[in-house]
N, C-alpha and C. Protein backbone atom coordinates (compact mmCIF):
# COMPACT_ATOMS: atom_id res chain seq x y z
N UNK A 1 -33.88 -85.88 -33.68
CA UNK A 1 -33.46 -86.98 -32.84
C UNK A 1 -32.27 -86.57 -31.95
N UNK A 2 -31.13 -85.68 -32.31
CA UNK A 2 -29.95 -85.31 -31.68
C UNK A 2 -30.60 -84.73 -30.65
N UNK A 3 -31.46 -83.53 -30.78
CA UNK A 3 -31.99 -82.82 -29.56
C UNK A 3 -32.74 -83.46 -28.84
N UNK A 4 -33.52 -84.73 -28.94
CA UNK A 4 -33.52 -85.53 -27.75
C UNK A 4 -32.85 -86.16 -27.38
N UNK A 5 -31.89 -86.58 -27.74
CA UNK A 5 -30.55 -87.51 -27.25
C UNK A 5 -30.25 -86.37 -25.87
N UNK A 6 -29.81 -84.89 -26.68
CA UNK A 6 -29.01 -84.00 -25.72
C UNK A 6 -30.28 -83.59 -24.84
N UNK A 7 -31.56 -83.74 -25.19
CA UNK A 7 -32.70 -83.40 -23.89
C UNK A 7 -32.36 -84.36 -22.79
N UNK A 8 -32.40 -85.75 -23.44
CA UNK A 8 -32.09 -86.49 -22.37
C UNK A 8 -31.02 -86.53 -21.18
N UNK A 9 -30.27 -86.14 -21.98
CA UNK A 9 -28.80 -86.42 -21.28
C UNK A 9 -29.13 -85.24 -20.15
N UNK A 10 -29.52 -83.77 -20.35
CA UNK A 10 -29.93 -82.85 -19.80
C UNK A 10 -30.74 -83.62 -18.45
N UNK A 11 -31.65 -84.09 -18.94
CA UNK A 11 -32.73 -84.84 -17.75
C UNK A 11 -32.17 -85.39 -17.26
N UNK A 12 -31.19 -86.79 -17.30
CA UNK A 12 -30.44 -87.34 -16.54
C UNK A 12 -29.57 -87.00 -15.79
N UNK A 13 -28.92 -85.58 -16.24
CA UNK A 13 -28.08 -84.76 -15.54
C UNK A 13 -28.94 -84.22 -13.91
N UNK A 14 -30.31 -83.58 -13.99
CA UNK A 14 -31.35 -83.15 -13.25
C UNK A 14 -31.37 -83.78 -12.52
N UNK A 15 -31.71 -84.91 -13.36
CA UNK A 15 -32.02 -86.20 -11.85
C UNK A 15 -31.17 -86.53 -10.98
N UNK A 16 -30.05 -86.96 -11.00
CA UNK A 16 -28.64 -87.00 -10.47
C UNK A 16 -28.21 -86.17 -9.80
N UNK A 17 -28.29 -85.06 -10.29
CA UNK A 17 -28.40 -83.88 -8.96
C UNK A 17 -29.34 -83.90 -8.15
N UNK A 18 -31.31 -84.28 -8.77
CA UNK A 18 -32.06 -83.98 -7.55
C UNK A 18 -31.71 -85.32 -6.44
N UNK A 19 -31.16 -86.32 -7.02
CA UNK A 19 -31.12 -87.60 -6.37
C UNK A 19 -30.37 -87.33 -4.94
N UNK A 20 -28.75 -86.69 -4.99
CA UNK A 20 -27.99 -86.48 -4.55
C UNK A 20 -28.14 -85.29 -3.48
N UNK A 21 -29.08 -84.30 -4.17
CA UNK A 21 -29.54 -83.33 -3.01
C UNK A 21 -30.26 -83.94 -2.30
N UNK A 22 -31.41 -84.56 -2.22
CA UNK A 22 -32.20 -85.44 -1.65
C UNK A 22 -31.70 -86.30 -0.69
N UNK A 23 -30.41 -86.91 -1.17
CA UNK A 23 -29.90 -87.81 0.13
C UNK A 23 -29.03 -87.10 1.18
N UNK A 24 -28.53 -85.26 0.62
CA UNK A 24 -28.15 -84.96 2.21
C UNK A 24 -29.10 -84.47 2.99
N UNK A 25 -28.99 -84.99 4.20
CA UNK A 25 -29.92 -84.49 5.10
C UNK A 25 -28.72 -83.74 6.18
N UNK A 26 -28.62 -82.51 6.10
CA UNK A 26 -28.17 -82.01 7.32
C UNK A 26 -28.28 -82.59 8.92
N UNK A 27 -27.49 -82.81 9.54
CA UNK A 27 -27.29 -82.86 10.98
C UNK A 27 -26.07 -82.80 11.61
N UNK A 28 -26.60 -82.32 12.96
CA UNK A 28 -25.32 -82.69 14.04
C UNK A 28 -25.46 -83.28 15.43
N UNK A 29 -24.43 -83.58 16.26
CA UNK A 29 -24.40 -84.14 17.23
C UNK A 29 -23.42 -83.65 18.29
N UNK A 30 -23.59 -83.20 19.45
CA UNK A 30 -22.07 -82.45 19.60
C UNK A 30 -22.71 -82.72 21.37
N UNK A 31 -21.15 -82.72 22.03
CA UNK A 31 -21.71 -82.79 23.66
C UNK A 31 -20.73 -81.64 24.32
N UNK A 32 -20.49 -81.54 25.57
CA UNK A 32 -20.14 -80.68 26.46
C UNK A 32 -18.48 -81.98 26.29
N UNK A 33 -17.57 -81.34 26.57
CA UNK A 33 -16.58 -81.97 26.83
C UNK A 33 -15.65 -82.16 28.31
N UNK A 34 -16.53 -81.15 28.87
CA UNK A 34 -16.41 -81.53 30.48
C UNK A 34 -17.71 -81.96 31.23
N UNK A 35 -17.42 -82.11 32.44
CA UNK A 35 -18.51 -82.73 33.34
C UNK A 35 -19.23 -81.51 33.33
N UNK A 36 -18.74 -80.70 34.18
CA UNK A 36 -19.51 -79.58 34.62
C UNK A 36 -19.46 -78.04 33.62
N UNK A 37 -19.94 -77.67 33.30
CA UNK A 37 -19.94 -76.18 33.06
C UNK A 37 -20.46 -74.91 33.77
N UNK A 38 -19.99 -73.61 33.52
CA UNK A 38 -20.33 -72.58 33.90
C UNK A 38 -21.64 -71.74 32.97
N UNK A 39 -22.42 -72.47 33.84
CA UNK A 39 -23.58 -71.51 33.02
C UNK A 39 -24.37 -69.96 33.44
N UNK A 40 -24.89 -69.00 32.90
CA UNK A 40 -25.02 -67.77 33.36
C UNK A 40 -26.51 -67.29 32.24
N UNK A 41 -27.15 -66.74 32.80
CA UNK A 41 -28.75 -66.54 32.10
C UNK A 41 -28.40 -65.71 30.72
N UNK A 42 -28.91 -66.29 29.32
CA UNK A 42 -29.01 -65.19 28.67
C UNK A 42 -27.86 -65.75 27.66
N UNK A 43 -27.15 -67.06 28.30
CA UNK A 43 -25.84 -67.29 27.39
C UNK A 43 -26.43 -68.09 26.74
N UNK A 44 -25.39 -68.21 25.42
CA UNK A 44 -25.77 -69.15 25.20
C UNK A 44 -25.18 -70.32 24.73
N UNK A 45 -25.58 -71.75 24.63
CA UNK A 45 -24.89 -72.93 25.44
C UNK A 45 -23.77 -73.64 24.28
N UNK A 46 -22.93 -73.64 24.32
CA UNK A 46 -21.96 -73.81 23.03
C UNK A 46 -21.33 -75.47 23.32
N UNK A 47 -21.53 -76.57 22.30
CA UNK A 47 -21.53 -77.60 22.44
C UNK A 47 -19.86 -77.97 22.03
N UNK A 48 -18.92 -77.88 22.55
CA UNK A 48 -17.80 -78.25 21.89
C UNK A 48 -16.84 -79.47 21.81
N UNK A 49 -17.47 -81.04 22.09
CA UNK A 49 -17.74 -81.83 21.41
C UNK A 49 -18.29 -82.07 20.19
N UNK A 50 -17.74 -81.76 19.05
CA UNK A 50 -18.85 -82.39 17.66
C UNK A 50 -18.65 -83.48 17.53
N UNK A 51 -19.41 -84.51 17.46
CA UNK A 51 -19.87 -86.06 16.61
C UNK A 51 -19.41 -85.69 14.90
N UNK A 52 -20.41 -84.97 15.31
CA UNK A 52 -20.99 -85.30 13.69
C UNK A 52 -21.31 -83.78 13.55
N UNK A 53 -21.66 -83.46 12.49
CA UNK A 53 -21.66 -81.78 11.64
C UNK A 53 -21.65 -82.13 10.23
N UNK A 54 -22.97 -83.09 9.29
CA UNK A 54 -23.49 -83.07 8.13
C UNK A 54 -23.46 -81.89 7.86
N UNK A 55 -22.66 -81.33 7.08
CA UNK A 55 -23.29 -80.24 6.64
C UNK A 55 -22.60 -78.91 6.69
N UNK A 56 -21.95 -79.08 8.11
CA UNK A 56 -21.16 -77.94 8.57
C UNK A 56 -22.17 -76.72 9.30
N UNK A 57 -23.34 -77.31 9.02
CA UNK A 57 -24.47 -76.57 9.97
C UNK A 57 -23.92 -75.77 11.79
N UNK A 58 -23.71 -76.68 12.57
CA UNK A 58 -23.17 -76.44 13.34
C UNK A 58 -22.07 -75.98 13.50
N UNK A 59 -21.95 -74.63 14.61
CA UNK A 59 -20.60 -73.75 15.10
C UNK A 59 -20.46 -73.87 16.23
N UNK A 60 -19.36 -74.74 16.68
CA UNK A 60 -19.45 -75.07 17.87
C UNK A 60 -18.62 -73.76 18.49
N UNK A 61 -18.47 -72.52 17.97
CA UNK A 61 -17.51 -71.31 18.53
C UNK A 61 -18.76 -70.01 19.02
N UNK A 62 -19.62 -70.42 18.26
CA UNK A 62 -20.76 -69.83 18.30
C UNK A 62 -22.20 -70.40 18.91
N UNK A 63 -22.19 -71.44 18.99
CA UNK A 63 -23.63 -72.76 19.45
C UNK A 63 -24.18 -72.38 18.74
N UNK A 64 -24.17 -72.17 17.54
CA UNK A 64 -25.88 -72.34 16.49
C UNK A 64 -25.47 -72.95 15.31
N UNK A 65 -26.57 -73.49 15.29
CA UNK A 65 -27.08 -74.24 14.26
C UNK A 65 -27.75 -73.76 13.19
N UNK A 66 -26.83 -73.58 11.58
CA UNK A 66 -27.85 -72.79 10.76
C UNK A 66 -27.85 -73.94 9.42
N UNK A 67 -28.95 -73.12 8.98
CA UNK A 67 -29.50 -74.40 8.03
C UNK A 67 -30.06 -73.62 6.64
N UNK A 68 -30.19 -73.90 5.82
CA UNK A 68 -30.39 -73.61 4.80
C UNK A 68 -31.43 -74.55 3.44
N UNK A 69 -31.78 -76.15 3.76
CA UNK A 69 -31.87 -76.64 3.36
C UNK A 69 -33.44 -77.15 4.21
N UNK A 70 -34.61 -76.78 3.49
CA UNK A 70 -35.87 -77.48 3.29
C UNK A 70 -36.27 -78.82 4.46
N UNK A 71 -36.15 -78.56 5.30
CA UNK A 71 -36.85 -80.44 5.82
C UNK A 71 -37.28 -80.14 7.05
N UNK A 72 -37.32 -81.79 7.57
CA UNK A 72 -38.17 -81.71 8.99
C UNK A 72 -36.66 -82.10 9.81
N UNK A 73 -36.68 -81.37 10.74
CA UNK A 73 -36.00 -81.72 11.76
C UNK A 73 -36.19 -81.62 13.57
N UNK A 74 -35.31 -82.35 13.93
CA UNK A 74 -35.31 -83.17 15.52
C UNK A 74 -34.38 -82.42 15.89
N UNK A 75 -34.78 -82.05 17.20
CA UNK A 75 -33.97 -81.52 17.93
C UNK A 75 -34.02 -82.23 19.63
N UNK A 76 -33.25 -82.66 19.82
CA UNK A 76 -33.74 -82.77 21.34
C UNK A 76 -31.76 -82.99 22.63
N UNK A 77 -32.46 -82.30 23.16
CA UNK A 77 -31.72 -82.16 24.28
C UNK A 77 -31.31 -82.75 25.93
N UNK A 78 -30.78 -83.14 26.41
CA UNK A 78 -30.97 -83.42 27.94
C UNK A 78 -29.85 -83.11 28.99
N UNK A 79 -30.02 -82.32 29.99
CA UNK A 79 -28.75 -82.21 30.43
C UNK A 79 -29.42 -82.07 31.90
N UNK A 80 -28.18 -81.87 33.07
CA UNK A 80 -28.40 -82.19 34.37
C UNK A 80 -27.77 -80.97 35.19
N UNK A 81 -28.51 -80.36 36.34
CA UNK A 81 -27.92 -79.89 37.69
C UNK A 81 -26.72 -80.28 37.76
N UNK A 82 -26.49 -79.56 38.71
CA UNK A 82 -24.91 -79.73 39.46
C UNK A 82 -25.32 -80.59 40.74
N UNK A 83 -24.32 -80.09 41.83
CA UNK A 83 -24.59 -80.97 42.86
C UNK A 83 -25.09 -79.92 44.10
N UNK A 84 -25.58 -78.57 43.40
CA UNK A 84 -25.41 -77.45 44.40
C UNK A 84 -27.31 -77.24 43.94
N UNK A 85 -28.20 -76.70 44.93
CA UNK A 85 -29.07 -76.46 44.47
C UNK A 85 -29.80 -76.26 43.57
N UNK A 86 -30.57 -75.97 42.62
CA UNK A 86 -30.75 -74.96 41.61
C UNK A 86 -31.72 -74.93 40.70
N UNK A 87 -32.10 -74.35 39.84
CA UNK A 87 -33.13 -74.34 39.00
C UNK A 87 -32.81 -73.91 37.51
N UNK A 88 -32.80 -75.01 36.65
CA UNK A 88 -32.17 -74.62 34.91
C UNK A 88 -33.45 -74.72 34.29
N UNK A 89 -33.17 -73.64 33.38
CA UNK A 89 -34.09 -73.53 32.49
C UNK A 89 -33.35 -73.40 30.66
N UNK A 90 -33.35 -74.43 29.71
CA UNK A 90 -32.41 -73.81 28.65
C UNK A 90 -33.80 -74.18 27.72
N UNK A 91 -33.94 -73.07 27.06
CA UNK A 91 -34.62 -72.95 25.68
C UNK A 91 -34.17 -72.85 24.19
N UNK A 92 -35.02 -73.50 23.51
CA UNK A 92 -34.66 -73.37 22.11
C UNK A 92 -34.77 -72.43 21.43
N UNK A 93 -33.79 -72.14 20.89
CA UNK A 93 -34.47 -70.52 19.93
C UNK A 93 -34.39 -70.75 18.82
N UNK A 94 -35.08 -70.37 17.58
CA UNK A 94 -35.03 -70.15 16.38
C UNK A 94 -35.01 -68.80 16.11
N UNK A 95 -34.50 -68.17 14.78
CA UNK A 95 -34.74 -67.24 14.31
C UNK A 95 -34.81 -65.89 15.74
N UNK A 96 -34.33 -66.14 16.73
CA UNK A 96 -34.69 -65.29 18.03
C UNK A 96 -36.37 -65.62 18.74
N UNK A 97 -36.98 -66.31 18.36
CA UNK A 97 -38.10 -67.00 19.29
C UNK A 97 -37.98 -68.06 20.00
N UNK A 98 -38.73 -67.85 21.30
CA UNK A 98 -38.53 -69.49 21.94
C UNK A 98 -39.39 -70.49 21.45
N UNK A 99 -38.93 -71.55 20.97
CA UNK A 99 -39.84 -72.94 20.06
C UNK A 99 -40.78 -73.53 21.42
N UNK A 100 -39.44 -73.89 22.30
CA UNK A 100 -39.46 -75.07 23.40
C UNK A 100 -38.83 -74.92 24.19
N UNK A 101 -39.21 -74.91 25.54
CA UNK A 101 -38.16 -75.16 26.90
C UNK A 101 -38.57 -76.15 27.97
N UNK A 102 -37.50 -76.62 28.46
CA UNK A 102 -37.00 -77.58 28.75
C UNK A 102 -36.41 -77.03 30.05
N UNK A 103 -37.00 -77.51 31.72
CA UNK A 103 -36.28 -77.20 33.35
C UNK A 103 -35.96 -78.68 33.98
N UNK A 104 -35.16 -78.27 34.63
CA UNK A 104 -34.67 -79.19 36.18
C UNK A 104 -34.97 -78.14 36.88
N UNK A 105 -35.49 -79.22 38.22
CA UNK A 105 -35.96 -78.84 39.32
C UNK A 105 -35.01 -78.32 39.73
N UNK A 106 -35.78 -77.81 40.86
CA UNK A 106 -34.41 -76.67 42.12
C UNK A 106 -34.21 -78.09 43.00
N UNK A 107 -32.87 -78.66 42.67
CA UNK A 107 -32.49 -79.93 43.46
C UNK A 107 -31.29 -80.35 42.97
N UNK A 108 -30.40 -81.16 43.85
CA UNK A 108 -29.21 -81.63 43.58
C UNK A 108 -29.29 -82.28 41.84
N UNK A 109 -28.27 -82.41 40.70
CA UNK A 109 -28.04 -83.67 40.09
C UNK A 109 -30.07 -84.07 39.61
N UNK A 110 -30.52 -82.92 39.04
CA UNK A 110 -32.10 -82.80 38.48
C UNK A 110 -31.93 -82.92 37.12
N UNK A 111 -32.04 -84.19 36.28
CA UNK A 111 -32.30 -84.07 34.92
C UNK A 111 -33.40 -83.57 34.25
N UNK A 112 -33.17 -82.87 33.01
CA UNK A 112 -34.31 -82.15 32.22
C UNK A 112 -33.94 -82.21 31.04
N UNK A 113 -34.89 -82.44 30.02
CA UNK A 113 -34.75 -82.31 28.56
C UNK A 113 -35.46 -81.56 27.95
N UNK A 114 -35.82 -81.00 26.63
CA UNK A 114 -36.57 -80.59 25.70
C UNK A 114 -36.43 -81.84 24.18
N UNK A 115 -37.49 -81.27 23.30
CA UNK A 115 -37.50 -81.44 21.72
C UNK A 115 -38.55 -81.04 21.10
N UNK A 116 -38.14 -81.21 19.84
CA UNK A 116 -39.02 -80.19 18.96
C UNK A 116 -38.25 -81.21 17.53
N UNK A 117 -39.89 -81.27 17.30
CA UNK A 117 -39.79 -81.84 15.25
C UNK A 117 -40.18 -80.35 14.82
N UNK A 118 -39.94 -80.13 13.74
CA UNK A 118 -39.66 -78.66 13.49
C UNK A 118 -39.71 -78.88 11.54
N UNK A 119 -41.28 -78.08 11.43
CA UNK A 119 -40.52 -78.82 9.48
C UNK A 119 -40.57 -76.87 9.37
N UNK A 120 -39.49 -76.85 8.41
CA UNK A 120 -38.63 -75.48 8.55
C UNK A 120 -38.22 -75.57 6.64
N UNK A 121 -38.47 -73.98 6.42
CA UNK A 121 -38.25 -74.08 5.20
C UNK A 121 -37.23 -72.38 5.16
N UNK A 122 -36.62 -72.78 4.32
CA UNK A 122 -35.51 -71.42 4.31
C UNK A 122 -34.43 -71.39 5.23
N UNK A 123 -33.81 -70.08 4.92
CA UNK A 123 -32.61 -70.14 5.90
C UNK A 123 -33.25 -69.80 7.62
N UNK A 124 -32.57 -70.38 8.01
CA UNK A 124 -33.02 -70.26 9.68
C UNK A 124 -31.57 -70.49 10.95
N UNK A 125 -31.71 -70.33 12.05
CA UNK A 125 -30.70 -70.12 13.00
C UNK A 125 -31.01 -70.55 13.97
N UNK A 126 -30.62 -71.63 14.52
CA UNK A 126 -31.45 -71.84 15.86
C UNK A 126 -29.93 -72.43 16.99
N UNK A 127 -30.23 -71.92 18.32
CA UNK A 127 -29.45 -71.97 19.63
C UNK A 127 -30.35 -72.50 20.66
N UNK A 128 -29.54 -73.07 21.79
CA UNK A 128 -29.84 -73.39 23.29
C UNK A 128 -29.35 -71.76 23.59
N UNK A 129 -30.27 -71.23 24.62
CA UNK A 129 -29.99 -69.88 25.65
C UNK A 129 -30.50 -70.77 27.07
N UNK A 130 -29.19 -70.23 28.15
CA UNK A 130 -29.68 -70.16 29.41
C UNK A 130 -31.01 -69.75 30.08
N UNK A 131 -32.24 -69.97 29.99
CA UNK A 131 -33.00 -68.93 30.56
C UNK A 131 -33.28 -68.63 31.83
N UNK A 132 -32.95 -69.43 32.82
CA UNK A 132 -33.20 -69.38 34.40
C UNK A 132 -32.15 -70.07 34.64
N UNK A 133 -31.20 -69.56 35.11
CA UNK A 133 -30.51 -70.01 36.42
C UNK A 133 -29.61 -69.87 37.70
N UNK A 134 -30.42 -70.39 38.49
CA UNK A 134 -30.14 -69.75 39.70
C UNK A 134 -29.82 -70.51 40.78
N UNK A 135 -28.40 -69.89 41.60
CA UNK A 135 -28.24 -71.27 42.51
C UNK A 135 -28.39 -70.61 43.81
N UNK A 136 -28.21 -71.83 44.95
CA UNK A 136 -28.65 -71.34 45.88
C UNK A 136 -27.59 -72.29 46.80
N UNK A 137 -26.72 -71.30 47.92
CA UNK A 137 -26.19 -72.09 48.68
C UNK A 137 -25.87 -72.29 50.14
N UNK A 138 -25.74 -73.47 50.63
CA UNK A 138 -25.96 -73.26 52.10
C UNK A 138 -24.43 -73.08 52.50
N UNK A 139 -25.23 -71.87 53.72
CA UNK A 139 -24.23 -71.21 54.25
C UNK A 139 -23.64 -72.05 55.22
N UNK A 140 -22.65 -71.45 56.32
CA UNK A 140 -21.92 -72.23 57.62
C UNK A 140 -22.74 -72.97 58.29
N UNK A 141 -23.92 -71.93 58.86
CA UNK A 141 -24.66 -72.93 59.82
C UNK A 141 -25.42 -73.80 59.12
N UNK A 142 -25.90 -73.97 58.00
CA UNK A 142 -26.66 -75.40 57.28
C UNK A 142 -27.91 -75.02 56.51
N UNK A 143 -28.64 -73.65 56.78
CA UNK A 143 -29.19 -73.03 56.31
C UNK A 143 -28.91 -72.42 55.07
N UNK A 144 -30.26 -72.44 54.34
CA UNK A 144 -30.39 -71.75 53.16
C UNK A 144 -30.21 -70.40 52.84
């Protein structure tokens, strides 16, 4: 009878932990803290506004997002042109592959987004990279 008393207590211990793992769900939330940024192909896009950082997943010194923990996750993005021509392209990377990308047009102030549900198991790494961008500007006489 003692050794089920102490089985139990064992089991209840289990549960309580699986309960508690179960209710964190990793996330973050993080924005640009200026209007405009300097973006350049190949970089990659570092959010240094954090909201939120469940988890501590997110490096906002680094822009990635690493994870370690089993689930489905959302990702989604939206950001805008400048006021100068141009054409953005920022993709998602995992693990160094592109998931999803996401352009604005070659045009003033062009919004574009991406997302991706993503069910992901193991450790993994995922970033925004610049992939296209290119501006274009008019010269003295008005021309391109």
């Amino acid at each position: 009878m003692a050794s089920s008393l102490a089985s139990a207590g064992v089991l209840e211990d289990l549960i309580y932990e699986m309960e508690k793992r179960q209710s964190y769900k990793p996330a973050f939330f993080a924005t640009l803290s200026t209007k405009m940024v300097s973006l350049r192909t190949n970089h990659v896009v570092k959010f240094n506004n954090v909201k939120t950082n469940i988890g501590g997943g997110y490096d906002a010194s680094s822009g990635v997002f690493t994870v370690q923990t089993k689930g489905t996750y959302e990702f989604a993005v939206n950001f805008i042109t400048s006021n100068r021509h141009e054409w953005l392209e920022l993709d998602l990377i995992k693990n160094n592959r592109v998931v999803v990308r996401g352009h604005a047009a070659h045009d003033q102030f062009t919004s574009g987004s991406l997302q991706a549900i993503l069910e992901l198991n193991g450790e993994w790494r995922a970033h925004l990279i610049v992939n296209i961008l290119e501006h274009t500007f008019i010269n003295e006489n008005g021309r391109d």
